[in-house]
C-alpha atoms as a PDB file:
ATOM      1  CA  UNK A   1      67.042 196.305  36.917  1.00  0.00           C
ATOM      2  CA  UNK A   2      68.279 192.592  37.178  1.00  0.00           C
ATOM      3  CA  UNK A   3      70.126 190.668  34.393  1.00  0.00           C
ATOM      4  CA  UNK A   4      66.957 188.942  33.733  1.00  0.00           C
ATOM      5  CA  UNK A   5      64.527 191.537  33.468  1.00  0.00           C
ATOM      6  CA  UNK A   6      67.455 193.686  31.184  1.00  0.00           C
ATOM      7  CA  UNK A   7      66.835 190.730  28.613  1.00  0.00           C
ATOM      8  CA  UNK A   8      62.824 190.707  28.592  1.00  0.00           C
ATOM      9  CA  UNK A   9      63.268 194.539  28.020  1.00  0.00           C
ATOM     10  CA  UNK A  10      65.931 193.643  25.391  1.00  0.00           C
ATOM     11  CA  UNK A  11      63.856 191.281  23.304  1.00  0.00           C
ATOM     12  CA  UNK A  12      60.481 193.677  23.428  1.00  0.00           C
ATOM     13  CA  UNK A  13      63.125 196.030  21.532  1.00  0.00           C
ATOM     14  CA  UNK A  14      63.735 192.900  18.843  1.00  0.00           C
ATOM     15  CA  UNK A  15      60.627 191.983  18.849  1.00  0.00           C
ATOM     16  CA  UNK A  16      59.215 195.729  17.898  1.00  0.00           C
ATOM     17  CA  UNK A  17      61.805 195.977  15.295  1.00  0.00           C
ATOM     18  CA  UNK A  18      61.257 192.524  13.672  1.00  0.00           C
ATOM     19  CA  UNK A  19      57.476 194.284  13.698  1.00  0.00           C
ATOM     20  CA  UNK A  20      58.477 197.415  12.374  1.00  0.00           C
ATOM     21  CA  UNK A  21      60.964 195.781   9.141  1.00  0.00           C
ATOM     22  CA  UNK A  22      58.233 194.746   6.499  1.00  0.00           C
ATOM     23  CA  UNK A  23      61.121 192.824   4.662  1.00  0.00           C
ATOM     24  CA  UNK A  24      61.683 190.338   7.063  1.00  0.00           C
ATOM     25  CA  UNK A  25      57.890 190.210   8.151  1.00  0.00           C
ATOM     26  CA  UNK A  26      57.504 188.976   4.915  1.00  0.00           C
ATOM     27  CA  UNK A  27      59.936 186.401   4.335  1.00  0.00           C
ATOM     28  CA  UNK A  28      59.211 185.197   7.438  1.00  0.00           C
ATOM     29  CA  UNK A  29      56.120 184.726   8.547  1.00  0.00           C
ATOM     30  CA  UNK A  30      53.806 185.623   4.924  1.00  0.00           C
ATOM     31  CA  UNK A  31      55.954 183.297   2.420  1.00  0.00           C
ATOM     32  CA  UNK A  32      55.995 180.531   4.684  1.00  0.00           C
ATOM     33  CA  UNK A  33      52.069 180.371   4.332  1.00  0.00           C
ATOM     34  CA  UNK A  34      52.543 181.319   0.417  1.00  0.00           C
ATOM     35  CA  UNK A  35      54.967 177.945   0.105  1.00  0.00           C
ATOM     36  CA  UNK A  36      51.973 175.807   1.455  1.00  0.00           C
ATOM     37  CA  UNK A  37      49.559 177.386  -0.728  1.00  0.00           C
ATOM     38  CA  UNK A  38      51.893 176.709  -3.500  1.00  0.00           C
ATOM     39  CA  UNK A  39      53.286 173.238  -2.945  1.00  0.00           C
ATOM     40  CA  UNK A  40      49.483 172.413  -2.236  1.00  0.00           C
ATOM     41  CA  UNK A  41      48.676 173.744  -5.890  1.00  0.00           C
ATOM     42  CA  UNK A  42      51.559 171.410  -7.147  1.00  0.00           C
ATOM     43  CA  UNK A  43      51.216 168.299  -5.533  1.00  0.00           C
ATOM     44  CA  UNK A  44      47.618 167.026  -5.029  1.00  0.00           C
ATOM     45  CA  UNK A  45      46.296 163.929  -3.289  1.00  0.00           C
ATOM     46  CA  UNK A  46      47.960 161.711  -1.481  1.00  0.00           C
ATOM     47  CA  UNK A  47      52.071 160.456  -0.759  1.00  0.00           C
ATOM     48  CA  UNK A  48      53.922 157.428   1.139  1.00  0.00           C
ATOM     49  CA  UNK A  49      55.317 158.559   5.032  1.00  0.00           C
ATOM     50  CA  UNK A  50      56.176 155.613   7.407  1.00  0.00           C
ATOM     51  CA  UNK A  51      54.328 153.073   5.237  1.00  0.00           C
ATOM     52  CA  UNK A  52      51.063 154.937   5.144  1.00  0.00           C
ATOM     53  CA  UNK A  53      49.261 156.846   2.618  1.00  0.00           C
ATOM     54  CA  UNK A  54      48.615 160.860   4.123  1.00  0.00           C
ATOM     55  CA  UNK A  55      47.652 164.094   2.464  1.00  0.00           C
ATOM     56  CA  UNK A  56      49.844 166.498   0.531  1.00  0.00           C
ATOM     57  CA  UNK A  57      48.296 168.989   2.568  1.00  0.00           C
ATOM     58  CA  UNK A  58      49.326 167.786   6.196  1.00  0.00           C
ATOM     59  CA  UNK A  59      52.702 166.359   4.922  1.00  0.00           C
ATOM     60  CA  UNK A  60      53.288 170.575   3.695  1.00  0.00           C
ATOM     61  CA  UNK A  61      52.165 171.754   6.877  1.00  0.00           C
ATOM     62  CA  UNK A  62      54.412 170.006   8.768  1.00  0.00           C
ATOM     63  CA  UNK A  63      57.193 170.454   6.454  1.00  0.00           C
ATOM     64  CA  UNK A  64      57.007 174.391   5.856  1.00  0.00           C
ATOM     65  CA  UNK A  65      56.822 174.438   9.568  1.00  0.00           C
ATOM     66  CA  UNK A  66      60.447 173.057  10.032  1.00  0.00           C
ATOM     67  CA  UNK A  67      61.893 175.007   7.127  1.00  0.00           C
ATOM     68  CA  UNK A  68      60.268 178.275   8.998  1.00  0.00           C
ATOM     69  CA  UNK A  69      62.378 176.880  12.243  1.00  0.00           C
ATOM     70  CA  UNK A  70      65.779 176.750  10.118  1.00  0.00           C
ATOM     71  CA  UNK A  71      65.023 179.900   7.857  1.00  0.00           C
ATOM     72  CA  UNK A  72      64.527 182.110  11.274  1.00  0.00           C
ATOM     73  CA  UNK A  73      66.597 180.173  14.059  1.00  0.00           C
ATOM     74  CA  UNK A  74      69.908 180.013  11.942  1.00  0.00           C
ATOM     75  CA  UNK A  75      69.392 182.432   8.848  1.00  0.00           C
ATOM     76  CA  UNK A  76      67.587 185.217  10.750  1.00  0.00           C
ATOM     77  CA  UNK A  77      70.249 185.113  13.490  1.00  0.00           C
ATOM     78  CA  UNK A  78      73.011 185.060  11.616  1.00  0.00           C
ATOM     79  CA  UNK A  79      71.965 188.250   9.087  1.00  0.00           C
ATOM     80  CA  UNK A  80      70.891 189.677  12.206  1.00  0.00           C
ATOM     81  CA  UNK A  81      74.146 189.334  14.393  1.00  0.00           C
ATOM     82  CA  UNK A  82      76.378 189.878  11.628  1.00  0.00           C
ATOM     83  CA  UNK A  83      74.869 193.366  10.702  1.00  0.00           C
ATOM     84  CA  UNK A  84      74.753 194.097  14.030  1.00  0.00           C
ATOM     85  CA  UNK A  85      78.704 193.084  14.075  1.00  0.00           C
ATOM     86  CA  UNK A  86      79.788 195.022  11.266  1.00  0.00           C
ATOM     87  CA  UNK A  87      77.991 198.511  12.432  1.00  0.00           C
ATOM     88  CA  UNK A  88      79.594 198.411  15.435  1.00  0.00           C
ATOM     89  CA  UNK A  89      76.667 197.978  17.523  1.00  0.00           C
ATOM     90  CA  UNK A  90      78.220 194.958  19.278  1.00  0.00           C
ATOM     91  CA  UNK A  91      81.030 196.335  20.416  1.00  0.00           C
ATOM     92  CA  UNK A  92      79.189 199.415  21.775  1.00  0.00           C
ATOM     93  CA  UNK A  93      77.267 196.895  23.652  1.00  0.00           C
ATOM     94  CA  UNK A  94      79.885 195.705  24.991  1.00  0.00           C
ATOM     95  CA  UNK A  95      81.137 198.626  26.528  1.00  0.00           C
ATOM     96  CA  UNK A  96      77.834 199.101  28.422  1.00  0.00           C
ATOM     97  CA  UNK A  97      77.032 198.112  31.629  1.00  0.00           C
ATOM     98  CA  UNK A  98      74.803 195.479  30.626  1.00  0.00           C
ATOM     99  CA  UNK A  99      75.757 192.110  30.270  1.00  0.00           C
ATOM    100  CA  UNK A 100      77.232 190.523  26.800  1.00  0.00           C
ATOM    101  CA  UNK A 101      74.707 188.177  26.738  1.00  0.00           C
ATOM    102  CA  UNK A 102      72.030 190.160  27.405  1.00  0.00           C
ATOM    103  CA  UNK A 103      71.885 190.807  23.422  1.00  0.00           C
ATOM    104  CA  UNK A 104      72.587 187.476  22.169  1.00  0.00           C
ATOM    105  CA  UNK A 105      69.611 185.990  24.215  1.00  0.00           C
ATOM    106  CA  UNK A 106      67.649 188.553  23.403  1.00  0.00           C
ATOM    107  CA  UNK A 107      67.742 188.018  19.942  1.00  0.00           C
ATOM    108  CA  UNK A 108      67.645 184.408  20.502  1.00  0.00           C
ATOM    109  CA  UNK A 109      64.115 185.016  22.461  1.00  0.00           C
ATOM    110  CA  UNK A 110      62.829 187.549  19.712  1.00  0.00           C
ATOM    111  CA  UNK A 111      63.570 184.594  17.188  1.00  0.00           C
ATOM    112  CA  UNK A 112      61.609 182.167  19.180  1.00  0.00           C
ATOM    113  CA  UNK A 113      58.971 184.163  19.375  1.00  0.00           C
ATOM    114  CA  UNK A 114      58.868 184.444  15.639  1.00  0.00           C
ATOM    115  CA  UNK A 115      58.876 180.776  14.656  1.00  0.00           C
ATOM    116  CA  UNK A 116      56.143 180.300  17.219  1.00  0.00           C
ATOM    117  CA  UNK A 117      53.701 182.958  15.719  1.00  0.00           C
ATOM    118  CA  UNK A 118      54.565 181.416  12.764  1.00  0.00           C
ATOM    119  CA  UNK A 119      54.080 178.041  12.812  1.00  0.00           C
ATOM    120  CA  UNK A 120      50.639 178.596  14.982  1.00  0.00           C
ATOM    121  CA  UNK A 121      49.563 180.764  11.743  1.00  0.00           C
ATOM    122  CA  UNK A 122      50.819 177.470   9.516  1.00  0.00           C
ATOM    123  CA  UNK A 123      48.674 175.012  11.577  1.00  0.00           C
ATOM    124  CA  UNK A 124      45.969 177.385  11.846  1.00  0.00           C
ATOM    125  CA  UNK A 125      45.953 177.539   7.772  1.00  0.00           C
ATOM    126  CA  UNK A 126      46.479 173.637   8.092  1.00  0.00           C
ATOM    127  CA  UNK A 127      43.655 173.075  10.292  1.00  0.00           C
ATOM    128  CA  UNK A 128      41.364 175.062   7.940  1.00  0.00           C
ATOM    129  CA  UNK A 129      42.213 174.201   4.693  1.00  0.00           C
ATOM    130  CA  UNK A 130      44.758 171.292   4.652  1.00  0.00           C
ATOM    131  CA  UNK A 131      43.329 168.326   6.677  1.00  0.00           C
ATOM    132  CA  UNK A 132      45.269 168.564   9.606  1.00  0.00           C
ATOM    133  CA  UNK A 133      43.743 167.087  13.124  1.00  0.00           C
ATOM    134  CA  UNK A 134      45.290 168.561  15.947  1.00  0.00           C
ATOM    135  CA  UNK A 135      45.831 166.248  18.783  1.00  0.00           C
ATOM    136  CA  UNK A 136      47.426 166.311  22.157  1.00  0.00           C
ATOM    137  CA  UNK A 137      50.110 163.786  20.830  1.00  0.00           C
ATOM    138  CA  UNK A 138      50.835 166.516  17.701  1.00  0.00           C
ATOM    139  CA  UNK A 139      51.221 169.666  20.046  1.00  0.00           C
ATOM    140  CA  UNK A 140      53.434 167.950  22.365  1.00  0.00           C
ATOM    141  CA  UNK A 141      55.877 166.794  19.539  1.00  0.00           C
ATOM    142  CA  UNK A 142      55.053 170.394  17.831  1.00  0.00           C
ATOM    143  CA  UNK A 143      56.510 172.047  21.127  1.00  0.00           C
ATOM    144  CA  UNK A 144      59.650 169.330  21.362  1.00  0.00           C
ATOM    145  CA  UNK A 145      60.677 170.176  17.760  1.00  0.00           C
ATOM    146  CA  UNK A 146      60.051 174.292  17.601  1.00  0.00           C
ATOM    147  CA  UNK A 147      62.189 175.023  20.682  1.00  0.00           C
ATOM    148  CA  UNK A 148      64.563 172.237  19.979  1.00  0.00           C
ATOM    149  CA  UNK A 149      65.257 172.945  16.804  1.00  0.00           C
ATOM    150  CA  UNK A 150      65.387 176.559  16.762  1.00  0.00           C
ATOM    151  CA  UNK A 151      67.741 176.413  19.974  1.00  0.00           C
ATOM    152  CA  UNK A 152      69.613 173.762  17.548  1.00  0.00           C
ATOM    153  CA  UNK A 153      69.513 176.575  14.293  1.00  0.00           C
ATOM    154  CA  UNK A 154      70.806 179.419  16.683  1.00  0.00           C
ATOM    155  CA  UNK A 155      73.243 178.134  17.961  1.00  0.00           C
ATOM    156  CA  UNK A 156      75.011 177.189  14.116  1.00  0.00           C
ATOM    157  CA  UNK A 157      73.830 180.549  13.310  1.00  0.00           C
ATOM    158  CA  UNK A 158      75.790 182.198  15.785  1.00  0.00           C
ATOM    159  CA  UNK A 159      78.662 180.011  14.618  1.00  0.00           C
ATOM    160  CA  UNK A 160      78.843 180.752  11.177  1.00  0.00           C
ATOM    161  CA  UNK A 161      78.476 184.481  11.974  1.00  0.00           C
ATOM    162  CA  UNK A 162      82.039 183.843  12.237  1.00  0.00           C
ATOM    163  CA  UNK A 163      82.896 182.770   8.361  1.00  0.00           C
ATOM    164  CA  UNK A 164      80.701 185.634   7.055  1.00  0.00           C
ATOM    165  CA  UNK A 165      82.653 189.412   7.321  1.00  0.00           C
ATOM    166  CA  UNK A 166      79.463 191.047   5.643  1.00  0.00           C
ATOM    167  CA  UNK A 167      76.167 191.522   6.266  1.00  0.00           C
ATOM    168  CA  UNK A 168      75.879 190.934   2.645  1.00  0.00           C
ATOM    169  CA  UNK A 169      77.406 187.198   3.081  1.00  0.00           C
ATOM    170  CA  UNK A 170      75.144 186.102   5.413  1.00  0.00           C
ATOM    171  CA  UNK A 171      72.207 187.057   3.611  1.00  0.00           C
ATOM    172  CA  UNK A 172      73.542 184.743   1.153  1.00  0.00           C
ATOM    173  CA  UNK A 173      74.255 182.616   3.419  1.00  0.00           C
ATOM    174  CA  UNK A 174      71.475 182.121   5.188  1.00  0.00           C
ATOM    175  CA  UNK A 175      68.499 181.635   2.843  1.00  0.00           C
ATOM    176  CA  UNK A 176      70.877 179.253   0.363  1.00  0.00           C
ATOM    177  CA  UNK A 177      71.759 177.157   2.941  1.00  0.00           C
ATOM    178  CA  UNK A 178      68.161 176.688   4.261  1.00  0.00           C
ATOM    179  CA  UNK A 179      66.651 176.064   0.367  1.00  0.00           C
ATOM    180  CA  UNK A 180      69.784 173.406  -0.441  1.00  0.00           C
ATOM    181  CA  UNK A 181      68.783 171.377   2.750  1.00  0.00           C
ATOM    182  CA  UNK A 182      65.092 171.570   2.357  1.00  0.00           C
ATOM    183  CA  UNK A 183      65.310 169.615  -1.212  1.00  0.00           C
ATOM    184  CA  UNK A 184      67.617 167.073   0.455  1.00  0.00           C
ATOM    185  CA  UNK A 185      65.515 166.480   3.952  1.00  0.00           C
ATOM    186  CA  UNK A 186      62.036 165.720   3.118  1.00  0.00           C
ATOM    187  CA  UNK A 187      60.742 169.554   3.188  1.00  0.00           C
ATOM    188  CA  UNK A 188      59.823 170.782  -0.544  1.00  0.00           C
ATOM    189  CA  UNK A 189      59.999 166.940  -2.374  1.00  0.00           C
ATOM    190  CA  UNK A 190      58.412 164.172  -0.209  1.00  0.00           C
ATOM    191  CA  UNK A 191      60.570 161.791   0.651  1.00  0.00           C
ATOM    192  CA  UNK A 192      58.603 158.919  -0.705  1.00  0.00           C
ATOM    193  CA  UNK A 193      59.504 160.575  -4.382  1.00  0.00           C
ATOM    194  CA  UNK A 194      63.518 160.566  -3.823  1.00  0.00           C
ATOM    195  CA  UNK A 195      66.316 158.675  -4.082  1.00  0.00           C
ATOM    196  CA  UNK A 196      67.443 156.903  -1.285  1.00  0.00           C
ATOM    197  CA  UNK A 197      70.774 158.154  -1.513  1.00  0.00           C
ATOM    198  CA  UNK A 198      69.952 161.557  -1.495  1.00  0.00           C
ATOM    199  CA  UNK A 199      67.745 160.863   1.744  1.00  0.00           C
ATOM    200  CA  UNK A 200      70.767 159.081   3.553  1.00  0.00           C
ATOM    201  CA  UNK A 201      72.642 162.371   3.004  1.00  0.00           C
ATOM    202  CA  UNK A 202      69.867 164.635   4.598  1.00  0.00           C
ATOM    203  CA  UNK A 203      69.983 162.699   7.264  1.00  0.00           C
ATOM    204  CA  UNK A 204      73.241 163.793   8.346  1.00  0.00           C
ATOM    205  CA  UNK A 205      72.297 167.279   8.688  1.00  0.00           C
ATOM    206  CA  UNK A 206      69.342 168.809  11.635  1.00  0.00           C
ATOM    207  CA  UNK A 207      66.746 170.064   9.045  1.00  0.00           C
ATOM    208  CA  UNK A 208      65.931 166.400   7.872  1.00  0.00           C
ATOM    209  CA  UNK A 209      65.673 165.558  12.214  1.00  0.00           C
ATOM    210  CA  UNK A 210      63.349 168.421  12.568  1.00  0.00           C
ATOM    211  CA  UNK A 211      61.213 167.766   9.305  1.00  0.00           C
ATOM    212  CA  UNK A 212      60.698 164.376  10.319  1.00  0.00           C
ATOM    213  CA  UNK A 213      59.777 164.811  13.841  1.00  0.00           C
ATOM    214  CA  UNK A 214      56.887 167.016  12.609  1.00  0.00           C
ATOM    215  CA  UNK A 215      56.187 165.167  10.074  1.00  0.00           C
ATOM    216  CA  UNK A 216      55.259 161.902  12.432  1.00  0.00           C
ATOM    217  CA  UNK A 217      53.468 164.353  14.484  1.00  0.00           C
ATOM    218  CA  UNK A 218      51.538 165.537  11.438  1.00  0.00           C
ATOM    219  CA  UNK A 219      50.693 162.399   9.617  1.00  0.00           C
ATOM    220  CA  UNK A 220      51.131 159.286  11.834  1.00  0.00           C
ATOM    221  CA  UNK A 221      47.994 158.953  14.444  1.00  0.00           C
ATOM    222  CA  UNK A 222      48.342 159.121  17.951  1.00  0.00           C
ATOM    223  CA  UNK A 223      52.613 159.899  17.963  1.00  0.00           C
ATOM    224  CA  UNK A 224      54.502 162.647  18.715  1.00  0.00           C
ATOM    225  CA  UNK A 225      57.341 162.209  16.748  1.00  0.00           C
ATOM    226  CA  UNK A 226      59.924 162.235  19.330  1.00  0.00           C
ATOM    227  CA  UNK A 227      62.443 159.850  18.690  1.00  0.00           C
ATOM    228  CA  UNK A 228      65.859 159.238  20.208  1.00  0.00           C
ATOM    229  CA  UNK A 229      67.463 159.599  17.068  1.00  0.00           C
ATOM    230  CA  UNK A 230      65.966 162.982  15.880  1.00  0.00           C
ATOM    231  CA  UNK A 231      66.527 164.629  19.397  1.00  0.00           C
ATOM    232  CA  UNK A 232      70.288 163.089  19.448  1.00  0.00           C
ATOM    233  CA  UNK A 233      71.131 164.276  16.091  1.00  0.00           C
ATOM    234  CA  UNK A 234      69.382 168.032  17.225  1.00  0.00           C
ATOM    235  CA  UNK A 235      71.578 167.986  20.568  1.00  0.00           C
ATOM    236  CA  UNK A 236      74.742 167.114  19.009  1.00  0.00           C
ATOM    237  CA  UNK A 237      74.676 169.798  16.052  1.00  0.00           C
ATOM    238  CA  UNK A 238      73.681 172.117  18.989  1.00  0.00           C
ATOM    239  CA  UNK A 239      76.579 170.940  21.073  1.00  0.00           C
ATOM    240  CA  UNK A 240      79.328 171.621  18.230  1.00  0.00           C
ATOM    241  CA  UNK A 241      77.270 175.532  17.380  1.00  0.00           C
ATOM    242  CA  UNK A 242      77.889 176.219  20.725  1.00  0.00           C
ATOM    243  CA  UNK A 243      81.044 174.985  21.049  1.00  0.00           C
ATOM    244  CA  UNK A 244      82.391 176.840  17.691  1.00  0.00           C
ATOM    245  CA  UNK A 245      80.435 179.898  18.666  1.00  0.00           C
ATOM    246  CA  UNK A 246      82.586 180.231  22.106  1.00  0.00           C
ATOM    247  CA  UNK A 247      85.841 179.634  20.845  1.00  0.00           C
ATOM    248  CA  UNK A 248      85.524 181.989  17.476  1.00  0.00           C
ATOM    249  CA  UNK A 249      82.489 184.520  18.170  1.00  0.00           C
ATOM    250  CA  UNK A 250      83.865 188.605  17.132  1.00  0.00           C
ATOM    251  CA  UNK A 251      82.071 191.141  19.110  1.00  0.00           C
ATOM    252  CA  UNK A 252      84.178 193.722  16.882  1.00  0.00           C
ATOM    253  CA  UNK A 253      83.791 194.859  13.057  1.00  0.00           C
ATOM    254  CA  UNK A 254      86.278 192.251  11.134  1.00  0.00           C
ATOM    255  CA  UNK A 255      87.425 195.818   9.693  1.00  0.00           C
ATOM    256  CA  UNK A 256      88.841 196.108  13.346  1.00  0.00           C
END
């Protein structure tokens, strides 16, 4: 068996478990479509995006959509890996025959997989109940910001798996990080309703790129979202994951 068909094999394992684990099945895909409902209940009518007046319901949709790509791609990953970690089941995999990165893609893969079930369940609910159109202009920038930003998420997650030594710290981690940047990027409060200061800080950090790429895709007719900005911002908080995941990545316990 090649290196490449080791890792298909390798993520139909993830993928089964991420099945089999109702915890995570919840919190990932089933509040997601809970937070819509919710925010929906909230916040009725209409807000401000890019000078034009759009639903509550399309400007959620996009928005829970891009939290569900940070949530998964960095605080999945990193609860993931680090439990892995600390039983010891990376360094056993280590010792196998397979490839080192067999796993990590794997997982990588299995996580991609998840945001992409999930977010075609939150357009689907969208579509029905929400007033979103679907367009070929949406999908395309839909696409763009899923893979993009949950290659950009993984990669950080990978690299923080460094600063937490228990399981127990990244799933603190994880979810607190993801909640703190979705009140300052646009994804729980519009950003019509806060302060611009508060905005220019999101903007420093991927979740606010990835909100508002979907959210131009969502709300603004016949875009895609796709800036130069967004996608530069994505690529160079990928670019220093990476680069901190290579240089301090453990494959042993920190016990060790």
């Amino acid at each position: 068996m090649n290196d490449v068909s080791l890792a298909a094999a390798q993520t139909r394992y993830s993928v089964r478990g991420f099945l089999r684990d109702p915890r995570a099945l919840v919190l990932t895909v089933i509040m997601p479509v809970f937070l819509v409902v919710i925010l929906n209940t909230v916040f009725r009518g209409e807000t401000r995006f890019a000078g034009l007046r759009v639903p509550f319901g399309a400007y959620y949709t996009a928005s829970i959509a891009a939290y569900v790509v940070m949530m998964t791609g960095f605080g999945s990953l990193l609860v993931s890996v680090t439990a892995a970690r600390e039983r010891g089941l990376l360094k056993r995999f280590r010792g196998t025959p397979m490839p080192s990165w067999v796993y990590l893609a794997s997982e990588i893969t299995q996580n991609v997989v998840v945001v992409v079930a999930t977010v075609i369940v939150l357009v689907a609910v969208g579509v029905a109940f929400y007033r979103v159109h679907l367009s070929a202009q949406l999908l395309a920038g839909l696409a763009v910001y899923v893979v993009g930003g949950t290659a950009c998420f993984s990669a950080l997650g990978l690299a923080a798996t460094s600063f937490c030594t228990t399981p127990d710290a990244a799933s603190a981690l994880g979810p607190f990080s993801t909640v703190v940047l979705s009140f300052i990027s646009g994804v729980f409060v519009p950003v019509a309703l806060m302060p611009s200061w508060l905005v220019d800080i999101g903007k420093v950090f991927p979740l606010e790129h990835v909100a508002h790429g979907l959210q131009t895709a969502f709300l603004v007719p016949g875009s895609t979202g796709i800036t130069a900005i967004d996608l530069g911002v994505l690529t160079a908080w990928c670019a220093a994951g990476l680069l901190v995941a290579m240089r301090t990545f453990r494959w042993e316990p920190t016990g060790t």
